[in-house]
PDB file of N, CA and C in Angstrom:
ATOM      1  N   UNK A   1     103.342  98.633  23.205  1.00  0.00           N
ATOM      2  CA  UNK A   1     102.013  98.924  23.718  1.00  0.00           C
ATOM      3  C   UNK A   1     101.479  97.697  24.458  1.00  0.00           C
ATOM      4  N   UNK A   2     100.604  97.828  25.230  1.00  0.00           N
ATOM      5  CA  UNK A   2      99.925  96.930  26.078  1.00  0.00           C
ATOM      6  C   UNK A   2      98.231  96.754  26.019  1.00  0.00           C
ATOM      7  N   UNK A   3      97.907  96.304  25.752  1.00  0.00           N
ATOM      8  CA  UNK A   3      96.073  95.980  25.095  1.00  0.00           C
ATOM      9  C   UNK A   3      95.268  95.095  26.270  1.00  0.00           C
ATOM     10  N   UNK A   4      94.449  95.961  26.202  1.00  0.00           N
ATOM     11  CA  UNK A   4      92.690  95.244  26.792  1.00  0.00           C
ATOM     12  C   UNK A   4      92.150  94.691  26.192  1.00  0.00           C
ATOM     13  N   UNK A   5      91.785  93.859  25.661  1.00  0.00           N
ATOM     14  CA  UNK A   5      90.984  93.070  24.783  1.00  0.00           C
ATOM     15  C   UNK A   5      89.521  92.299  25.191  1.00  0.00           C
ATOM     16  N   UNK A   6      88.606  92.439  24.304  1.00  0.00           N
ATOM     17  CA  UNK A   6      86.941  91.296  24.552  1.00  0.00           C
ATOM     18  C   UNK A   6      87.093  90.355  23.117  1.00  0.00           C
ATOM     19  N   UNK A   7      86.721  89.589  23.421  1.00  0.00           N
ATOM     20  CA  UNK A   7      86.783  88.334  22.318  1.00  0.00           C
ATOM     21  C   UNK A   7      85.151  87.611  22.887  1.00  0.00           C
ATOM     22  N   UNK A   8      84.427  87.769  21.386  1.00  0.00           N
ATOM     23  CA  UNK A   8      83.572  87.060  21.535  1.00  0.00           C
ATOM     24  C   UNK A   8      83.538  85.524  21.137  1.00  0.00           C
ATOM     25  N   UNK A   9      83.114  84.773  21.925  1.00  0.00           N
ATOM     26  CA  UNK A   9      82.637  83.657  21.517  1.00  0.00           C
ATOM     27  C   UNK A   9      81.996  82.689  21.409  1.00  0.00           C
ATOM     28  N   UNK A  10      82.445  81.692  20.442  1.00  0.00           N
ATOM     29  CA  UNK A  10      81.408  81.031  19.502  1.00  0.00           C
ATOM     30  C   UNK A  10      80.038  80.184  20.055  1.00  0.00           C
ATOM     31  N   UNK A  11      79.713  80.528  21.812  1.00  0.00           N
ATOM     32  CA  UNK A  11      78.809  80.202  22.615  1.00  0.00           C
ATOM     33  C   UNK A  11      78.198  81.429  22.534  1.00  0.00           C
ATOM     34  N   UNK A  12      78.654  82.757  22.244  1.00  0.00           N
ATOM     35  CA  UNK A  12      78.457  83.601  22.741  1.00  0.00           C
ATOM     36  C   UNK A  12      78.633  84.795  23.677  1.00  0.00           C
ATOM     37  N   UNK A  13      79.302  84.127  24.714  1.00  0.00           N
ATOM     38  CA  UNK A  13      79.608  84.542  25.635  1.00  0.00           C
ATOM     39  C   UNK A  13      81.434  85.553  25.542  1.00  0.00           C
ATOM     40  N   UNK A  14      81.261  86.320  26.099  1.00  0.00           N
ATOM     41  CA  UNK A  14      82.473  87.010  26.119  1.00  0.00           C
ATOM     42  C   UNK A  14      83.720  86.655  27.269  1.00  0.00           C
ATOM     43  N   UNK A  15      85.034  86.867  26.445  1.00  0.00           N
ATOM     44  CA  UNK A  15      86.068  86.545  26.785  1.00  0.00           C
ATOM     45  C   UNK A  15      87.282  88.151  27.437  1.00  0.00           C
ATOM     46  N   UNK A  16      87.563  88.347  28.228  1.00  0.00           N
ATOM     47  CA  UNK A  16      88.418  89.939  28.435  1.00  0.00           C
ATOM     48  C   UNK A  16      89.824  89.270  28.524  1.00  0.00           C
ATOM     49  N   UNK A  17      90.904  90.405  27.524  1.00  0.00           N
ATOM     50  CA  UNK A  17      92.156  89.536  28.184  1.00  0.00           C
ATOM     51  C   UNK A  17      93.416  90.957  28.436  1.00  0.00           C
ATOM     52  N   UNK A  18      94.254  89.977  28.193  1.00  0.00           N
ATOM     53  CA  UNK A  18      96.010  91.477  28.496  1.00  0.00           C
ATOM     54  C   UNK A  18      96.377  90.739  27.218  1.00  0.00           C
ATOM     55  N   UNK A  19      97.249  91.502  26.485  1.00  0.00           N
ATOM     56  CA  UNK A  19      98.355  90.913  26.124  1.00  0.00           C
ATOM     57  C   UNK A  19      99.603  92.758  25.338  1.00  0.00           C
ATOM     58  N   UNK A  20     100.636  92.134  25.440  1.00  0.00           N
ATOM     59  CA  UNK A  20     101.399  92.820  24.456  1.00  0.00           C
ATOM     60  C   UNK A  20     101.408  92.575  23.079  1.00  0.00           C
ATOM     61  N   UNK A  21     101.278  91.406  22.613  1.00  0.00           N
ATOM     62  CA  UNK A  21     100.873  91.296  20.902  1.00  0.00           C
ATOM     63  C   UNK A  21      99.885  90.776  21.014  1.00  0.00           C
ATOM     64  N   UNK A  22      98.706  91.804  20.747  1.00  0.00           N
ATOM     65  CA  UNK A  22      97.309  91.473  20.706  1.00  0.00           C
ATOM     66  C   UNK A  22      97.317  90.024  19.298  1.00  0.00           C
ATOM     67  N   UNK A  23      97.722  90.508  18.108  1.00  0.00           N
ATOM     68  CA  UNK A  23      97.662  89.965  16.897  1.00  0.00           C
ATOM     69  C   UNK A  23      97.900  88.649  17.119  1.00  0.00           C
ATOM     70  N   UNK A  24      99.213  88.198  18.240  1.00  0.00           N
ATOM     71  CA  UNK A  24      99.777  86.926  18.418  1.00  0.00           C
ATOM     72  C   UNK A  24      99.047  86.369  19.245  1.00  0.00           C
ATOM     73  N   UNK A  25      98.220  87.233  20.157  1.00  0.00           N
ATOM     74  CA  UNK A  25      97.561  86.295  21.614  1.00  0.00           C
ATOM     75  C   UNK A  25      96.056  85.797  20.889  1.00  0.00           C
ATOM     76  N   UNK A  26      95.418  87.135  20.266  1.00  0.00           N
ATOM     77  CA  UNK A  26      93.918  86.321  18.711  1.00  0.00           C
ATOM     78  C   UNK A  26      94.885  85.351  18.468  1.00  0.00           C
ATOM     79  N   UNK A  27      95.749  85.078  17.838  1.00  0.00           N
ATOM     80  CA  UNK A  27      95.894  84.075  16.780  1.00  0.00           C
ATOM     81  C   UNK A  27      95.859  82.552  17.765  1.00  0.00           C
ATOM     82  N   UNK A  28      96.737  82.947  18.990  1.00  0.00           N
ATOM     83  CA  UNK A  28      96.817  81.331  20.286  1.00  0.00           C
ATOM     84  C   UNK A  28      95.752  81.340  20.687  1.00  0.00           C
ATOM     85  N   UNK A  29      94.390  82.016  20.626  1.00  0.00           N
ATOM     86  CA  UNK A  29      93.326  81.891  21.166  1.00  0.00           C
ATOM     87  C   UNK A  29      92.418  80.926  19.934  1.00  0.00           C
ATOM     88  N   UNK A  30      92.175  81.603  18.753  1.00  0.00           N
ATOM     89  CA  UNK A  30      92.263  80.466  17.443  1.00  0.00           C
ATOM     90  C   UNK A  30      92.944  79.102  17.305  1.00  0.00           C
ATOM     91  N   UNK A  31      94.054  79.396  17.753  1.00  0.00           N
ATOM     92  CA  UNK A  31      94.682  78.099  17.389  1.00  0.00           C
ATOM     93  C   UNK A  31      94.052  76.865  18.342  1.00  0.00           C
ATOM     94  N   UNK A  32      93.736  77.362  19.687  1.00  0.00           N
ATOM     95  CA  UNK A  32      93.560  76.397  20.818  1.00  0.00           C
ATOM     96  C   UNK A  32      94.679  76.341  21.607  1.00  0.00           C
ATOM     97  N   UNK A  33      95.332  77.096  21.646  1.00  0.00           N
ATOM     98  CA  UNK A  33      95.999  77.351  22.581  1.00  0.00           C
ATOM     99  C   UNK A  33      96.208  78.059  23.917  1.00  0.00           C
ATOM    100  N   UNK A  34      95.301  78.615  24.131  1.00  0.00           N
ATOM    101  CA  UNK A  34      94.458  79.095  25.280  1.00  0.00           C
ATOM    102  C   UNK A  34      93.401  78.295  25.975  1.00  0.00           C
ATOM    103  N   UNK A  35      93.872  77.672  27.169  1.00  0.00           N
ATOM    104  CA  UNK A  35      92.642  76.437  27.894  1.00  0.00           C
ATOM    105  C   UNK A  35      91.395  77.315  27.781  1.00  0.00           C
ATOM    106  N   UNK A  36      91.422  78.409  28.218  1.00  0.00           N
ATOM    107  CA  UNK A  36      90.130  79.048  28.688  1.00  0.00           C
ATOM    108  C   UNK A  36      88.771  79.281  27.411  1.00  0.00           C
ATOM    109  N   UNK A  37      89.664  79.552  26.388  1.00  0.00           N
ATOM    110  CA  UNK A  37      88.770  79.918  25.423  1.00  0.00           C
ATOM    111  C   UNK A  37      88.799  78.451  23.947  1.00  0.00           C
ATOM    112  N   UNK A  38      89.636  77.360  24.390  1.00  0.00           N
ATOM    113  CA  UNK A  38      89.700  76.630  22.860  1.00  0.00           C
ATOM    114  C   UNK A  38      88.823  75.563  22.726  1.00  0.00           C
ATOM    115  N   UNK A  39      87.552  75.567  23.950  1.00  0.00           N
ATOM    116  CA  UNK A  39      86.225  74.624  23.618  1.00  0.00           C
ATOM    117  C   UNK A  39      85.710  75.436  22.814  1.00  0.00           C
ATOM    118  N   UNK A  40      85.589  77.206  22.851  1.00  0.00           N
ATOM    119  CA  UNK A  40      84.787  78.245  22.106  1.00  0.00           C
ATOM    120  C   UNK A  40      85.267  78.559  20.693  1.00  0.00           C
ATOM    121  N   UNK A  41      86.140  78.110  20.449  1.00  0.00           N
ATOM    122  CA  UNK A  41      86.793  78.590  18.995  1.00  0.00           C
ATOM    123  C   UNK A  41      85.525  78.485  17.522  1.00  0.00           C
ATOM    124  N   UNK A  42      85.711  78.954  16.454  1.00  0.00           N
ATOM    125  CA  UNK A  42      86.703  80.280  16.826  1.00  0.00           C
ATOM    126  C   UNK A  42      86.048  81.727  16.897  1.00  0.00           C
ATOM    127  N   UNK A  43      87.013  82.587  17.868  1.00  0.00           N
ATOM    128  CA  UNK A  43      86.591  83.400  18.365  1.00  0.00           C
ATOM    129  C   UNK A  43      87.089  85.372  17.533  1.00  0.00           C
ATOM    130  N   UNK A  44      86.214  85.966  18.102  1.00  0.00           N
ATOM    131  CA  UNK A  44      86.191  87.383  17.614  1.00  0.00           C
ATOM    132  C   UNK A  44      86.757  87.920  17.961  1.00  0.00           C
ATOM    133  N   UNK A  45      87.968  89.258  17.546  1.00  0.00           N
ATOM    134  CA  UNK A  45      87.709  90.101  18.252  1.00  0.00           C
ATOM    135  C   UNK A  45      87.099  91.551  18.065  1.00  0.00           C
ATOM    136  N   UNK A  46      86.354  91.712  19.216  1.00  0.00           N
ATOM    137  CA  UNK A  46      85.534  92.748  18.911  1.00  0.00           C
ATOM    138  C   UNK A  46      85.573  94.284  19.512  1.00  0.00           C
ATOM    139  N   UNK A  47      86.849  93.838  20.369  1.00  0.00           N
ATOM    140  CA  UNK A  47      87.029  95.483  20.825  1.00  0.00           C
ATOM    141  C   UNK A  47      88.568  95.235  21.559  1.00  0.00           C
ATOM    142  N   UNK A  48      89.654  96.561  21.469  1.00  0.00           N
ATOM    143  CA  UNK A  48      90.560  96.734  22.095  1.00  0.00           C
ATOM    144  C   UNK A  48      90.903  98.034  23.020  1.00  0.00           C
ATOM    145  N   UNK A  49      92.110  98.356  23.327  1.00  0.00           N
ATOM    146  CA  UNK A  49      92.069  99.554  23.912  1.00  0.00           C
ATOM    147  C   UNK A  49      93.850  99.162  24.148  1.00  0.00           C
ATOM    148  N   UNK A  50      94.437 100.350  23.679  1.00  0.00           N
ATOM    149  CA  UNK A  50      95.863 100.205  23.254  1.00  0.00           C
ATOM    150  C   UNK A  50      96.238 101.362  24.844  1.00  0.00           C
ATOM    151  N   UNK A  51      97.329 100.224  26.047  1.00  0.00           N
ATOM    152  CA  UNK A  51      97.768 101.650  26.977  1.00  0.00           C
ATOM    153  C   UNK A  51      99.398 102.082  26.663  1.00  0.00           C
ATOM    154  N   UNK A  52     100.048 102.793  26.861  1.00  0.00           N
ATOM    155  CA  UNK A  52     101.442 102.515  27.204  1.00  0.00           C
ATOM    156  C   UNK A  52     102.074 101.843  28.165  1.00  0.00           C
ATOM    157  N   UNK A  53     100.958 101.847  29.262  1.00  0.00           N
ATOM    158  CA  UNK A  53     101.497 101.354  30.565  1.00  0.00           C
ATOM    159  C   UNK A  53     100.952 100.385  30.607  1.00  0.00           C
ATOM    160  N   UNK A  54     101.561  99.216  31.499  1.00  0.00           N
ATOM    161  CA  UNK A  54     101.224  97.754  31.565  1.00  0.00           C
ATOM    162  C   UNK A  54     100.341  98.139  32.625  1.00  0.00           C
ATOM    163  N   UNK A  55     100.260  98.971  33.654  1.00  0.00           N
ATOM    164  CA  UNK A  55      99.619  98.508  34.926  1.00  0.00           C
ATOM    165  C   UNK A  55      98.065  99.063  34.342  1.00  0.00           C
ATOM    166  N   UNK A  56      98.144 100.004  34.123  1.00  0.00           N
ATOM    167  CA  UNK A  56      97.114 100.765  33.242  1.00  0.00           C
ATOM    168  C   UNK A  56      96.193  99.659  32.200  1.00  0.00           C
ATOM    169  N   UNK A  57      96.493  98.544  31.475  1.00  0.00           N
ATOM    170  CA  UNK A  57      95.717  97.962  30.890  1.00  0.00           C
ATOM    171  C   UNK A  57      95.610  96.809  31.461  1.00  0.00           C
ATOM    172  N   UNK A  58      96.394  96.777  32.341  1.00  0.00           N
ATOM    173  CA  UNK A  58      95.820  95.755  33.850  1.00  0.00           C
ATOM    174  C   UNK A  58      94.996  96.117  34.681  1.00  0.00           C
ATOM    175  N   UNK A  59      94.740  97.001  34.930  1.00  0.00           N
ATOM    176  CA  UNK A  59      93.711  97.903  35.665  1.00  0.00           C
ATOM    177  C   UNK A  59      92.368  97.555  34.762  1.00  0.00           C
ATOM    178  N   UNK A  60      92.629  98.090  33.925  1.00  0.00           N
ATOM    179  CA  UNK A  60      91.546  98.276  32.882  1.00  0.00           C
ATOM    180  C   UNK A  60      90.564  96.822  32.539  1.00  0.00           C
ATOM    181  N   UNK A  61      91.620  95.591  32.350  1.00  0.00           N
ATOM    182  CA  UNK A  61      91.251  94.638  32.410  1.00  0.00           C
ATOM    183  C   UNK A  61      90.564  94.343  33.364  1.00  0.00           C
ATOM    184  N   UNK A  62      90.909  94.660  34.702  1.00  0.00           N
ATOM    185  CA  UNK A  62      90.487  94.311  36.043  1.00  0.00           C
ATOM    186  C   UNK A  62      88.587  94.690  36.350  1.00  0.00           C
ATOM    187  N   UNK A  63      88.927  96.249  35.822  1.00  0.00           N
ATOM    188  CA  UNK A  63      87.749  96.730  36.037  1.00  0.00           C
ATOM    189  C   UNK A  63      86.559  96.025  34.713  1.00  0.00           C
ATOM    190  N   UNK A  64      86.834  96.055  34.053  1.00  0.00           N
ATOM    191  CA  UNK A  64      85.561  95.107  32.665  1.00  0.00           C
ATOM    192  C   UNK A  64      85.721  93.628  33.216  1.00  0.00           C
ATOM    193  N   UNK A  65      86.414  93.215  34.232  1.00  0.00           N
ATOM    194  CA  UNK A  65      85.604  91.948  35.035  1.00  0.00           C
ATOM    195  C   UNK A  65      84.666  92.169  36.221  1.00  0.00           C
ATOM    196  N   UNK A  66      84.484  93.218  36.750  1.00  0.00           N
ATOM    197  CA  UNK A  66      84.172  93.389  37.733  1.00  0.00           C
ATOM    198  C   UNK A  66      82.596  93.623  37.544  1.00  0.00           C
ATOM    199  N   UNK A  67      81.372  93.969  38.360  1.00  0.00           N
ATOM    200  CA  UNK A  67      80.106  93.818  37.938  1.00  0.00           C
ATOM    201  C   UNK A  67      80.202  95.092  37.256  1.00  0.00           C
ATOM    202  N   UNK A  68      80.877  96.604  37.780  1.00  0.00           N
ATOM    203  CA  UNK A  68      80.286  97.318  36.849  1.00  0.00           C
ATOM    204  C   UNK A  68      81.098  97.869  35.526  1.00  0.00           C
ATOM    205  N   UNK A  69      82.128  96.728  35.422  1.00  0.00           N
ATOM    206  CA  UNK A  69      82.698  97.024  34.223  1.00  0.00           C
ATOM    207  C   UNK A  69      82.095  95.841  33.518  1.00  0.00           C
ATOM    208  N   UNK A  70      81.513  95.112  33.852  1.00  0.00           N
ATOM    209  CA  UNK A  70      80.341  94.312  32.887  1.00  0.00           C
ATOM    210  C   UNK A  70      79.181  94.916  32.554  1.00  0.00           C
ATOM    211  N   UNK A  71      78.691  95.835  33.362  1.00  0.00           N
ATOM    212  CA  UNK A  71      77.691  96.786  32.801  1.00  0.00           C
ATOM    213  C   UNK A  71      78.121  97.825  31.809  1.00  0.00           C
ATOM    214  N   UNK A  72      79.000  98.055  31.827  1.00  0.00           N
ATOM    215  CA  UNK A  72      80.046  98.940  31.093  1.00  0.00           C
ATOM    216  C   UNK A  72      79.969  98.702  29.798  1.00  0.00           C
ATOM    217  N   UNK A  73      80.760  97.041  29.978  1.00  0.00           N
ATOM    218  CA  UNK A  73      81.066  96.649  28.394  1.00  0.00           C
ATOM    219  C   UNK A  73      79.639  96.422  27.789  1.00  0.00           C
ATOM    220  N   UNK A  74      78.840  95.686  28.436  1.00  0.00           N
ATOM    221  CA  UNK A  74      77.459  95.464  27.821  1.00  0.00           C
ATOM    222  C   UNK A  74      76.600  97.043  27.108  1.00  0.00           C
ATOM    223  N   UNK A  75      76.705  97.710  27.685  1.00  0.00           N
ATOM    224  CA  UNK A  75      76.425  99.091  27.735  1.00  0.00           C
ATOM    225  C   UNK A  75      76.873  99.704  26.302  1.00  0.00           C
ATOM    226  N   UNK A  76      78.509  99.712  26.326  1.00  0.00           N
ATOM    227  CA  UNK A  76      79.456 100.735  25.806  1.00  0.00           C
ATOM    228  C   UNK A  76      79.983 100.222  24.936  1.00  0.00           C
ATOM    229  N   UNK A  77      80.423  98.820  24.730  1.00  0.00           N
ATOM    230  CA  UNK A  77      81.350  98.687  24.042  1.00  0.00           C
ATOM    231  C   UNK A  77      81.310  97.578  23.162  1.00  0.00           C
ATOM    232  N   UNK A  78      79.883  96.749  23.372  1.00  0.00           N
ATOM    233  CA  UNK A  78      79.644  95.535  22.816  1.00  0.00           C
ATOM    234  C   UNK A  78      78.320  95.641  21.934  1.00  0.00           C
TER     235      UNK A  78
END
């Protein structure tokens, strides 16, 4: 499976990602192993979305960065 993921964090502010092992990519995001998110540690997660298809939860990702998939998540899912 292939996952969408939001990770909140510890500023507050929300994080969107990809991964294939959601479980393993939370845990490198905790650890500090992720530049983007390891000033924010440690972080949540607070919502997923499981695709079969890679392009499909690349898409998906794409769109919850975009302005109105930020209205979206703020909206829907957070």
């Amino acid at each position: 499976m292939h996952y969408t993921y939001l990770l909140k964090l510890n500023n507050g502010t929300y994080y969107t990602g990809f991964a294939t092992d959601l479980r393993e990519r939370v845990a490198r995001h905790n650890k500090g192993d992720v530049p983007h998110t390891k000033k924010f540690r440690p972080v949540k997660l607070i919502y997923y979305s499981a695709f079969k298809s890679k392009e499909k939860a690349l898409e998906f990702e794409k769109y919850l960065k975009s302005g109105s998939g930020i209205a979206f998540r703020n909206k829907r899912l957070i």
